[in-house]
PDB file of N, CA and C in Angstrom:
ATOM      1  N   UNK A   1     -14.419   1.246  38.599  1.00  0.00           N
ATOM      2  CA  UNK A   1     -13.339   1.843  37.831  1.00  0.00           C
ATOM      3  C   UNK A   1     -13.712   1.946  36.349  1.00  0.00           C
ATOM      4  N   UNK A   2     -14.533   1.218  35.334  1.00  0.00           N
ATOM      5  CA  UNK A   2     -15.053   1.502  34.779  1.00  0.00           C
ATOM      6  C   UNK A   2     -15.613   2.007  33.796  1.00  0.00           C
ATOM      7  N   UNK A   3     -16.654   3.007  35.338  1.00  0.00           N
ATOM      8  CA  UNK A   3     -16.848   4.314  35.287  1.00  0.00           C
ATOM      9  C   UNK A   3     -16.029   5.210  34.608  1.00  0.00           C
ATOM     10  N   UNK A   4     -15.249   4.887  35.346  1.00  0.00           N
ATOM     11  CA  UNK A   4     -13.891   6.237  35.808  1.00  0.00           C
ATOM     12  C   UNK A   4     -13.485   5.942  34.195  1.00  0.00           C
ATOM     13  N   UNK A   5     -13.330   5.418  34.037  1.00  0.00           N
ATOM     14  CA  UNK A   5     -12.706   4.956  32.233  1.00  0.00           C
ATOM     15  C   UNK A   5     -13.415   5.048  31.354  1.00  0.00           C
ATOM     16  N   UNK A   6     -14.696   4.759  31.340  1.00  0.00           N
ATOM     17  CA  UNK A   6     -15.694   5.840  30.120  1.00  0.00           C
ATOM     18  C   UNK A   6     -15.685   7.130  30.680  1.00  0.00           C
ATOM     19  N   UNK A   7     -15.666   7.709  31.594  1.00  0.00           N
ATOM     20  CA  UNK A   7     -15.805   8.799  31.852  1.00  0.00           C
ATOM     21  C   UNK A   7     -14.578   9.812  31.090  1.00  0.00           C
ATOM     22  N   UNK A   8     -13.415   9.000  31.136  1.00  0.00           N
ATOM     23  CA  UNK A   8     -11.808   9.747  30.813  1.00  0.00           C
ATOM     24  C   UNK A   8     -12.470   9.950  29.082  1.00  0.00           C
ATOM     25  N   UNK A   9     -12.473   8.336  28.970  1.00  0.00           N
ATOM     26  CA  UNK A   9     -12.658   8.261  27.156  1.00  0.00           C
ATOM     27  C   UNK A   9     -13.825   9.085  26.416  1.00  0.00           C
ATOM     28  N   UNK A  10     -15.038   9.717  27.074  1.00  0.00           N
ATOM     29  CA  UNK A  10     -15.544  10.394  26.524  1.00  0.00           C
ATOM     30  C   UNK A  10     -14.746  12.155  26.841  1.00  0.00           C
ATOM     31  N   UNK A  11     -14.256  12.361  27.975  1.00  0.00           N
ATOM     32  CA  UNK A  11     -13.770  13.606  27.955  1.00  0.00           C
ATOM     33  C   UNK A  11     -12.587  13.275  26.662  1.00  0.00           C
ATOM     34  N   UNK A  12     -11.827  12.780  26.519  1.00  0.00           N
ATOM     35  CA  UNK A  12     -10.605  12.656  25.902  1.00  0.00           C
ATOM     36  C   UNK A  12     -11.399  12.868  24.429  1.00  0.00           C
ATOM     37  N   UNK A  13     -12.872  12.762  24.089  1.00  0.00           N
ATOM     38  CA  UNK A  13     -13.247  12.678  22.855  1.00  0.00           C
ATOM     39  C   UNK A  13     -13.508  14.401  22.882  1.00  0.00           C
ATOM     40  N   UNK A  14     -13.821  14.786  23.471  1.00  0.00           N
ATOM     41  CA  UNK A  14     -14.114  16.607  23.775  1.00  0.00           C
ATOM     42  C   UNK A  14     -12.748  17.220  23.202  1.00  0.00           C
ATOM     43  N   UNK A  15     -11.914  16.845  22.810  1.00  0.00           N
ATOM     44  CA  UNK A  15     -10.848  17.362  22.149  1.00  0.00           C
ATOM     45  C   UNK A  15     -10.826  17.396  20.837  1.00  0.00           C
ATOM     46  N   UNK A  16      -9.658  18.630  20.212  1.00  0.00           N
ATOM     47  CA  UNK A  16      -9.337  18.191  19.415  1.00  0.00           C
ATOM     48  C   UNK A  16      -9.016  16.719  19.069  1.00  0.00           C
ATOM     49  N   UNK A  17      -9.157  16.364  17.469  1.00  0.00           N
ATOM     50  CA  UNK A  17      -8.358  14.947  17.008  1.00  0.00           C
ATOM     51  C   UNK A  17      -6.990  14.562  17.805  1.00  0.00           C
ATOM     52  N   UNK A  18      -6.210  16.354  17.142  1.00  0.00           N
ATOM     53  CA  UNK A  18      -4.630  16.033  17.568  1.00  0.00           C
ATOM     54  C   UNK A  18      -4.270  16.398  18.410  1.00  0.00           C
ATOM     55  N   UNK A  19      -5.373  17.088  19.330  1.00  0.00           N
ATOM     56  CA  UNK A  19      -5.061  16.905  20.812  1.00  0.00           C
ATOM     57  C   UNK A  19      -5.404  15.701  21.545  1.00  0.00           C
ATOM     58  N   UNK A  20      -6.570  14.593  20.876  1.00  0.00           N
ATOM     59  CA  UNK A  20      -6.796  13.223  21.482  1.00  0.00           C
ATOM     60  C   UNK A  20      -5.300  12.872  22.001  1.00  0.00           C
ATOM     61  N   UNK A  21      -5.099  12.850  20.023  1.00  0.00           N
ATOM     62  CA  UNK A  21      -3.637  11.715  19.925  1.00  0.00           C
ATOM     63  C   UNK A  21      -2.438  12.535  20.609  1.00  0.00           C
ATOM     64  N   UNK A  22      -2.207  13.669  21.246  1.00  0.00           N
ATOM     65  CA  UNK A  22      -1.074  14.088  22.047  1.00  0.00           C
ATOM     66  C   UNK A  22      -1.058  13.510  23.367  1.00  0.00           C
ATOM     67  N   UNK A  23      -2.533  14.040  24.178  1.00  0.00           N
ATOM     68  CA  UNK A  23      -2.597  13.106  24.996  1.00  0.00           C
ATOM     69  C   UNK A  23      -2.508  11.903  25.281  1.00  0.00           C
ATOM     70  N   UNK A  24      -2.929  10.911  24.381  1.00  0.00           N
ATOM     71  CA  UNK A  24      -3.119   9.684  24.593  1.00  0.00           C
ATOM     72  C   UNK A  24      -1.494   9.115  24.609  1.00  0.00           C
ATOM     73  N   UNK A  25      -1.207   9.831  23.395  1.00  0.00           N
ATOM     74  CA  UNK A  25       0.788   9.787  23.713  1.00  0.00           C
ATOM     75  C   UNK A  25       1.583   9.603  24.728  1.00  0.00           C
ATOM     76  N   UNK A  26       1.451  10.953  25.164  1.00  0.00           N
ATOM     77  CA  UNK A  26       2.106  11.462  26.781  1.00  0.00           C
ATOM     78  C   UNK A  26       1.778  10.810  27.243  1.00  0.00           C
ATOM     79  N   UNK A  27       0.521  10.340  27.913  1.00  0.00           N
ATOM     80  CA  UNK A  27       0.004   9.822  29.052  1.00  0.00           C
ATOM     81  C   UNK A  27       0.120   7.991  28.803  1.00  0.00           C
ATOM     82  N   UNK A  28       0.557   7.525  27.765  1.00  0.00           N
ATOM     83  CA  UNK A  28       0.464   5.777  27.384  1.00  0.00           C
ATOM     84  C   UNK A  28      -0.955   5.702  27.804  1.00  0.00           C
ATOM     85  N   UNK A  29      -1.840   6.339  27.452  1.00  0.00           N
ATOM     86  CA  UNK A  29      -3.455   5.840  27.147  1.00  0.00           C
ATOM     87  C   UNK A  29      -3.540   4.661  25.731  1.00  0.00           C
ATOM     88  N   UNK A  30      -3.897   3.793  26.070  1.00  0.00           N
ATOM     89  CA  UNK A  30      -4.138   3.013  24.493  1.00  0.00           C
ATOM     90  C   UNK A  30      -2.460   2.479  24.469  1.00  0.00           C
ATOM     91  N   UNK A  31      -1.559   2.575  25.078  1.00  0.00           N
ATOM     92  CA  UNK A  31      -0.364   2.534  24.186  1.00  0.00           C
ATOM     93  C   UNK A  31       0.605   1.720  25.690  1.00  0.00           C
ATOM     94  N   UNK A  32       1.425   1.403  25.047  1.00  0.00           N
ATOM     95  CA  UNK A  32       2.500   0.388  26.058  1.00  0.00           C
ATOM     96  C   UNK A  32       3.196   1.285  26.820  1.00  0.00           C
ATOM     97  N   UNK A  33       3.556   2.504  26.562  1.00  0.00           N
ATOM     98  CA  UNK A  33       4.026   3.473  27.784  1.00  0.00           C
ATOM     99  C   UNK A  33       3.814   4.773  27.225  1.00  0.00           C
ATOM    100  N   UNK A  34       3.862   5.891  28.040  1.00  0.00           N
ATOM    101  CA  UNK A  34       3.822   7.029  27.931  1.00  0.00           C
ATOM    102  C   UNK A  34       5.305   7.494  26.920  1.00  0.00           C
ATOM    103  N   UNK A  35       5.050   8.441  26.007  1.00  0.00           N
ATOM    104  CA  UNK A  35       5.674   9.049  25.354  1.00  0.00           C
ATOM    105  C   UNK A  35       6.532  10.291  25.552  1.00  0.00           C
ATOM    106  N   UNK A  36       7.309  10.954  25.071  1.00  0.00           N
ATOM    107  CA  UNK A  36       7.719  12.242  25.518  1.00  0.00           C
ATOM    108  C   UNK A  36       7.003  13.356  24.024  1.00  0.00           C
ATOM    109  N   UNK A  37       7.672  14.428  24.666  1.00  0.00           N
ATOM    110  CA  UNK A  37       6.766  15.686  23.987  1.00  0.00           C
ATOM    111  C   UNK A  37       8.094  15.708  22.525  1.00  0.00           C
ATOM    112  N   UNK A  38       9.357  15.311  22.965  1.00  0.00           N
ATOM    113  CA  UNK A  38      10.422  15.331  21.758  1.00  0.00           C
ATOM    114  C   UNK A  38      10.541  13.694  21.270  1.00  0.00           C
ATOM    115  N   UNK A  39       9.814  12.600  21.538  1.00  0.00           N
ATOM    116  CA  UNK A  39       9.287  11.217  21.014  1.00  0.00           C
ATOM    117  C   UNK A  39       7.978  11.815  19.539  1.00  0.00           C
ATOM    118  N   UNK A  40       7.036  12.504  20.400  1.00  0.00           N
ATOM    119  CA  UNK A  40       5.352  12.590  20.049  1.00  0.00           C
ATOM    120  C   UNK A  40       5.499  13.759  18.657  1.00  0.00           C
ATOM    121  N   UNK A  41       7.061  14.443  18.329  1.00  0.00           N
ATOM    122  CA  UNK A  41       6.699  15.931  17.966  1.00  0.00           C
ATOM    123  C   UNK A  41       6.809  15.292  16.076  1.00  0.00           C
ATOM    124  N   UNK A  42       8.142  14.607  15.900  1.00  0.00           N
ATOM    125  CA  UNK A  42       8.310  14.435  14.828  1.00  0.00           C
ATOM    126  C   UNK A  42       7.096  13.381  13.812  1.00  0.00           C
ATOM    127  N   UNK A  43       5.815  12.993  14.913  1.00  0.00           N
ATOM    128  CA  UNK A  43       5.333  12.534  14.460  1.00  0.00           C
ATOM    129  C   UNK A  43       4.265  13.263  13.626  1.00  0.00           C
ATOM    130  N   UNK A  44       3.879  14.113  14.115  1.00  0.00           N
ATOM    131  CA  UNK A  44       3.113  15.385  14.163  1.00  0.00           C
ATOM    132  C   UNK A  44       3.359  16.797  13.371  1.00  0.00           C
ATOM    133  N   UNK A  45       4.966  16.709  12.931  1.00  0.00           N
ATOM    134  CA  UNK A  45       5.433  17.509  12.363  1.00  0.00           C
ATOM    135  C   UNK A  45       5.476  18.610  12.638  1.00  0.00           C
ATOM    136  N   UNK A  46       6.066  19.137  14.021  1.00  0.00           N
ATOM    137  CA  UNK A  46       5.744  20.443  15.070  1.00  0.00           C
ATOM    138  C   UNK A  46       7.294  20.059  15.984  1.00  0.00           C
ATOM    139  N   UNK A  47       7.470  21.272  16.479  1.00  0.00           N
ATOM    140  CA  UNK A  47       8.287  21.429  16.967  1.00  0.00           C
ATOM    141  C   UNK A  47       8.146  20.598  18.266  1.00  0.00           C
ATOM    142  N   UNK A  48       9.302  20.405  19.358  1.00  0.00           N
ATOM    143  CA  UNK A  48       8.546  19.975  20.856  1.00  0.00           C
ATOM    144  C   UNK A  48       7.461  21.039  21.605  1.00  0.00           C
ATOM    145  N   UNK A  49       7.867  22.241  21.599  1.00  0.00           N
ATOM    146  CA  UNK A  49       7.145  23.273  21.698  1.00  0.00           C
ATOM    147  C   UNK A  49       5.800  23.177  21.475  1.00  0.00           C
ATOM    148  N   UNK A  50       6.088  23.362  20.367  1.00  0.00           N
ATOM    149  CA  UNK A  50       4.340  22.923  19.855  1.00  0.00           C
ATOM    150  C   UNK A  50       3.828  21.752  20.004  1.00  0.00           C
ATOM    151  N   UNK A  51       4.248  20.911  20.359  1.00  0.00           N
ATOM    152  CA  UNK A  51       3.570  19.543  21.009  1.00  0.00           C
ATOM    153  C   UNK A  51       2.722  19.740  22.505  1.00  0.00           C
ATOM    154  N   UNK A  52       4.084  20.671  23.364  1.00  0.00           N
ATOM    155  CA  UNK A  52       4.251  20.981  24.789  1.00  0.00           C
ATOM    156  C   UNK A  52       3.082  22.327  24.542  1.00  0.00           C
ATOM    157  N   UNK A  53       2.618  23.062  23.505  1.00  0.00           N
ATOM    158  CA  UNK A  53       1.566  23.849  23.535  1.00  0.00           C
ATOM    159  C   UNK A  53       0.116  23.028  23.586  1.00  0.00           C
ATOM    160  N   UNK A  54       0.149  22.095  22.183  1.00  0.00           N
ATOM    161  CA  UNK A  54      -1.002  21.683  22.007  1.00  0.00           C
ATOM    162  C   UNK A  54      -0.864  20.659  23.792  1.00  0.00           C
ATOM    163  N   UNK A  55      -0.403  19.875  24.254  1.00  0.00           N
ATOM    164  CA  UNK A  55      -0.496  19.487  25.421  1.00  0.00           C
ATOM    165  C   UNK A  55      -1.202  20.749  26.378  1.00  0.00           C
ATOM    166  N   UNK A  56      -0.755  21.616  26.597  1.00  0.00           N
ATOM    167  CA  UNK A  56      -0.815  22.451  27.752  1.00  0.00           C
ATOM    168  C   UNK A  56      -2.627  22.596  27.161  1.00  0.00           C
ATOM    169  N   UNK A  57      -2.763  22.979  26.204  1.00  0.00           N
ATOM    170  CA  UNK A  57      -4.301  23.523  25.733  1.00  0.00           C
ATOM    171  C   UNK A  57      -5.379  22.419  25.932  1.00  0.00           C
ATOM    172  N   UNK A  58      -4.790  20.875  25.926  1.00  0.00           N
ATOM    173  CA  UNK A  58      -5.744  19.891  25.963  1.00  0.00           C
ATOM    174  C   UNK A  58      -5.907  19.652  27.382  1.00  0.00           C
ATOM    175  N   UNK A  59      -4.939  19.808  28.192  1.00  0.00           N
ATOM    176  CA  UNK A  59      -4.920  19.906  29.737  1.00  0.00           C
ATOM    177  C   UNK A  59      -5.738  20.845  30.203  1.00  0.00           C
ATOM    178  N   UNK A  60      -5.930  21.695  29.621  1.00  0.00           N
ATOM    179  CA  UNK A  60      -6.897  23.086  30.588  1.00  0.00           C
ATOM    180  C   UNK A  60      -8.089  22.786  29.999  1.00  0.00           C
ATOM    181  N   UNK A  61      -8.341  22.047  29.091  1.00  0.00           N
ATOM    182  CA  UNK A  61      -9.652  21.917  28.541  1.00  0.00           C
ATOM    183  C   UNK A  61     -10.342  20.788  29.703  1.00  0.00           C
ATOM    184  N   UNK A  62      -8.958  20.157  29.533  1.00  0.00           N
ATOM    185  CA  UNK A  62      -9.850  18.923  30.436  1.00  0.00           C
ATOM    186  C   UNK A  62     -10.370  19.360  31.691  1.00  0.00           C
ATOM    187  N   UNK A  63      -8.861  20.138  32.095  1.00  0.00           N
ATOM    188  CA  UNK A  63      -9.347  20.708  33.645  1.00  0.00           C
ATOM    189  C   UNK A  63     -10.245  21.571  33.853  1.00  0.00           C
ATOM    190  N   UNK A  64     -10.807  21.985  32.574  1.00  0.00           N
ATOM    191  CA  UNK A  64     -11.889  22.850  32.920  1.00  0.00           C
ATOM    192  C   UNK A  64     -13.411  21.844  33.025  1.00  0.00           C
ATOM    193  N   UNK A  65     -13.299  20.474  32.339  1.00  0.00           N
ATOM    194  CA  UNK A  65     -14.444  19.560  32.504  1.00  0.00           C
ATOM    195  C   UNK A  65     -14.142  18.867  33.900  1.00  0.00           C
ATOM    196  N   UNK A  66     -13.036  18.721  34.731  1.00  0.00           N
ATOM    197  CA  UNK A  66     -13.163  17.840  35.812  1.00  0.00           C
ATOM    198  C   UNK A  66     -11.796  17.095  35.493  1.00  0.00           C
ATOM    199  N   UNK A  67     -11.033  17.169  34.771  1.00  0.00           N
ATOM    200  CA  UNK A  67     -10.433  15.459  34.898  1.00  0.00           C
ATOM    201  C   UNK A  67      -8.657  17.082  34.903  1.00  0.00           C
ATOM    202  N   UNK A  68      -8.111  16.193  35.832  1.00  0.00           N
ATOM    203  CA  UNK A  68      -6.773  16.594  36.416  1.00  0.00           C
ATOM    204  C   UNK A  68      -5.929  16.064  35.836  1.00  0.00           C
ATOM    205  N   UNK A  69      -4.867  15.811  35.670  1.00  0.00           N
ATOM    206  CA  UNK A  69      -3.239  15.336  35.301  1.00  0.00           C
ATOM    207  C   UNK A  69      -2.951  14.737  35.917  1.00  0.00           C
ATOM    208  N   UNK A  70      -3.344  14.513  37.451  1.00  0.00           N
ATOM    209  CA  UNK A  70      -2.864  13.528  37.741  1.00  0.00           C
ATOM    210  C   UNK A  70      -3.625  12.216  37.577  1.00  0.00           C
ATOM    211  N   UNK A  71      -5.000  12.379  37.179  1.00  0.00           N
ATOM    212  CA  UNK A  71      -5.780  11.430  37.267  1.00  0.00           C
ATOM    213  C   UNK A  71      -5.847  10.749  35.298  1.00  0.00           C
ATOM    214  N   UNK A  72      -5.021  11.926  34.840  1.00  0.00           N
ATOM    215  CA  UNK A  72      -4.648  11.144  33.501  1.00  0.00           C
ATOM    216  C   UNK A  72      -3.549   9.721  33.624  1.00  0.00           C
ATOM    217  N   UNK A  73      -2.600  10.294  34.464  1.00  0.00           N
ATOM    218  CA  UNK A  73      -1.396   9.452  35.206  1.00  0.00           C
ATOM    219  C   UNK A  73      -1.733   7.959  35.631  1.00  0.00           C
ATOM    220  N   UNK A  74      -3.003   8.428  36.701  1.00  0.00           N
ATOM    221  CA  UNK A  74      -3.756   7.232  37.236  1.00  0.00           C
ATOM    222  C   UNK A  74      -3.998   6.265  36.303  1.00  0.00           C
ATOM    223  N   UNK A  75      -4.878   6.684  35.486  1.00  0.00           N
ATOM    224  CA  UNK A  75      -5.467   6.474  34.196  1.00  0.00           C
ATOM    225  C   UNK A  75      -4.350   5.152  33.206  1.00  0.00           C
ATOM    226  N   UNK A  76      -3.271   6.258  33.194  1.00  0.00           N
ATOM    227  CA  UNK A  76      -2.490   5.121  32.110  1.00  0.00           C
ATOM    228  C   UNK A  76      -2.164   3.940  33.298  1.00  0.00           C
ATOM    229  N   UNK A  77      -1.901   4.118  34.610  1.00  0.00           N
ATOM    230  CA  UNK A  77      -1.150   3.170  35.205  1.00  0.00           C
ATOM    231  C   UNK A  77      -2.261   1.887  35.416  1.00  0.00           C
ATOM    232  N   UNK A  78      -3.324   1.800  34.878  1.00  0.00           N
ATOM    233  CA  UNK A  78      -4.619   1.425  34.669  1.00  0.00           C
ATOM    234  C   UNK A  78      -3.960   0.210  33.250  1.00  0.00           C
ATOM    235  N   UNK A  79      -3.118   0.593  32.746  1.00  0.00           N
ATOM    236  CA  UNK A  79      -2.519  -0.034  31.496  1.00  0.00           C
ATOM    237  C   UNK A  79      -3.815  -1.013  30.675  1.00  0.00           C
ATOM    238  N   UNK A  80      -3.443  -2.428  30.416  1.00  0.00           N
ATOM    239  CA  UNK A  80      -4.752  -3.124  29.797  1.00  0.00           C
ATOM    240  C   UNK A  80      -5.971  -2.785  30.182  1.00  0.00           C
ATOM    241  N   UNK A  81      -6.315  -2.474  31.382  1.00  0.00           N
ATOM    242  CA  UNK A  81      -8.010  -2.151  31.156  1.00  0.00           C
ATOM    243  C   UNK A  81      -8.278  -1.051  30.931  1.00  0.00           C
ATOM    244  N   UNK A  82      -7.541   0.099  30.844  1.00  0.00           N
ATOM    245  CA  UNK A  82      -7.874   1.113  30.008  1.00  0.00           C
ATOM    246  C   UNK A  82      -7.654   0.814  28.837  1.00  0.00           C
ATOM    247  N   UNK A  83      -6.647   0.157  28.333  1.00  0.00           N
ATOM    248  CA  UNK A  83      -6.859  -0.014  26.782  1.00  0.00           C
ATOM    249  C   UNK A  83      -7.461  -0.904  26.127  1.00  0.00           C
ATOM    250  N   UNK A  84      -8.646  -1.367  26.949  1.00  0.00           N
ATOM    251  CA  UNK A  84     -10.147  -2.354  26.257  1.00  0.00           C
ATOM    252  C   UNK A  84     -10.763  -1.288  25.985  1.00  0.00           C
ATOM    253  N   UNK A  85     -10.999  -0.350  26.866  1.00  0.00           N
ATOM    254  CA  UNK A  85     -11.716   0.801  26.237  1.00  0.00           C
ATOM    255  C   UNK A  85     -11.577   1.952  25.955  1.00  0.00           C
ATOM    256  N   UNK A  86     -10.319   2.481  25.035  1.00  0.00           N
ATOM    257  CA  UNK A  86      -9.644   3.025  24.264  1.00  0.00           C
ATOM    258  C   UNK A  86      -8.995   2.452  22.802  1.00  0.00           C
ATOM    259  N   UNK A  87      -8.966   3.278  22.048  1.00  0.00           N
ATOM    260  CA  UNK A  87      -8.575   2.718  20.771  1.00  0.00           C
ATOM    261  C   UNK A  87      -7.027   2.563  20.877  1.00  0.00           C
ATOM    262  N   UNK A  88      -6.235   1.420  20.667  1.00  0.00           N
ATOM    263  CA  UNK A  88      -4.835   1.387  20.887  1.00  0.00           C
ATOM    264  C   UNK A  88      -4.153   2.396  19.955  1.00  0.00           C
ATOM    265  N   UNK A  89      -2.976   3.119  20.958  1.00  0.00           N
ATOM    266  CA  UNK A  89      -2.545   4.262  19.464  1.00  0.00           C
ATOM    267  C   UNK A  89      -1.453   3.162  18.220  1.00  0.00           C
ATOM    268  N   UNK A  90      -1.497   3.758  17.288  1.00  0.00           N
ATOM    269  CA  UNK A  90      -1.169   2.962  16.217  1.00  0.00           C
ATOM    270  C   UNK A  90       0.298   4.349  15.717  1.00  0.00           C
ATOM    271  N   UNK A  91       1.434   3.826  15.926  1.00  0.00           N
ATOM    272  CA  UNK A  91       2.620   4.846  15.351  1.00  0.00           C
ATOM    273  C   UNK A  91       3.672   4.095  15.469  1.00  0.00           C
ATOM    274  N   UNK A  92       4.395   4.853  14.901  1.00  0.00           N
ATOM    275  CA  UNK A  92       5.913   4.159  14.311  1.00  0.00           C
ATOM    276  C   UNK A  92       6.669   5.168  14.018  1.00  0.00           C
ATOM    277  N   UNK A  93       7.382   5.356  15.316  1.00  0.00           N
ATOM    278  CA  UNK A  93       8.205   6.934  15.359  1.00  0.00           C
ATOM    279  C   UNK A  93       9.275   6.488  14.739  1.00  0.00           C
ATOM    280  N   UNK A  94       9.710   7.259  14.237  1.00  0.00           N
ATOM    281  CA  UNK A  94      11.037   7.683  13.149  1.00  0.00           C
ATOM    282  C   UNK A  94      10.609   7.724  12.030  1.00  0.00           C
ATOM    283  N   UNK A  95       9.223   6.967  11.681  1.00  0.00           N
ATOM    284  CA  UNK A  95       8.992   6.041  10.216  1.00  0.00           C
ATOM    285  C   UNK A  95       7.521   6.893   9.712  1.00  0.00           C
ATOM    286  N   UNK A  96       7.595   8.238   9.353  1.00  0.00           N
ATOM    287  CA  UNK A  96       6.385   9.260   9.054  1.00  0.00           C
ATOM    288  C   UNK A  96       5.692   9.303  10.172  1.00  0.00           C
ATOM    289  N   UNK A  97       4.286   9.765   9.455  1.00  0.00           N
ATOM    290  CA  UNK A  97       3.265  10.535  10.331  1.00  0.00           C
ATOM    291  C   UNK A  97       2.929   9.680  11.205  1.00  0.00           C
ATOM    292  N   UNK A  98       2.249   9.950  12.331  1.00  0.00           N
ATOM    293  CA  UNK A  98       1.244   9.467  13.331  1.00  0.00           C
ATOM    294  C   UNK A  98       0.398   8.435  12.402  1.00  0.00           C
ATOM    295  N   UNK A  99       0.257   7.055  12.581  1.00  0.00           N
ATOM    296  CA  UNK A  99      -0.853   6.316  11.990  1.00  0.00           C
ATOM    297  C   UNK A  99      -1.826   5.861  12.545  1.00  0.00           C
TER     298      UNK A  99
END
């Protein structure tokens, strides 16, 4: 499994920055649970829309390297040992930007 977890964390690096940190959001990669797209937006300073865009664009990227949505899913339910090898996300919604 691992594997399977450097494998995510280097695709997840094939992104944009602020598509890393959307994903890693949504999906509770690095983070104590998964986020929503109207949680993730005000951090980001974008509409939900545009959260739910930049999402949709980091998803087809991935799916165009191999890695599915549902296996992002997998991924977070992986909780602590994916986040030994992921950077924990660092934010404080209501309270400014993404940190």
């Amino acid at each position: 499994m691992a594997n399977d977890t450097e494998c995510i964390a280097k695709l997840l690096k094939t992104l944009s920055p602020i598509q890393e940190k959307v994903v890693r959001l949504y999906f509770g990669l690095g983070c104590q649970r998964s986020h929503s797209a109207a949680e993730i937006a005000p951090e980001f300073r974008v509409s939900v829309e545009g959260i739910e865009k930049i999402l949709s664009e980091a998803e087809r990227k991935l799916a165009e390297a191999g890695l599915a949505r549902e296996e992002l899913w997998a991924a977070a339910s992986l909780g602590s040992k994916l986040a030994l090898r992921m950077p924990r996300c660092r934010h404080w919604f209501g309270m400014g930007r993404h940190r």
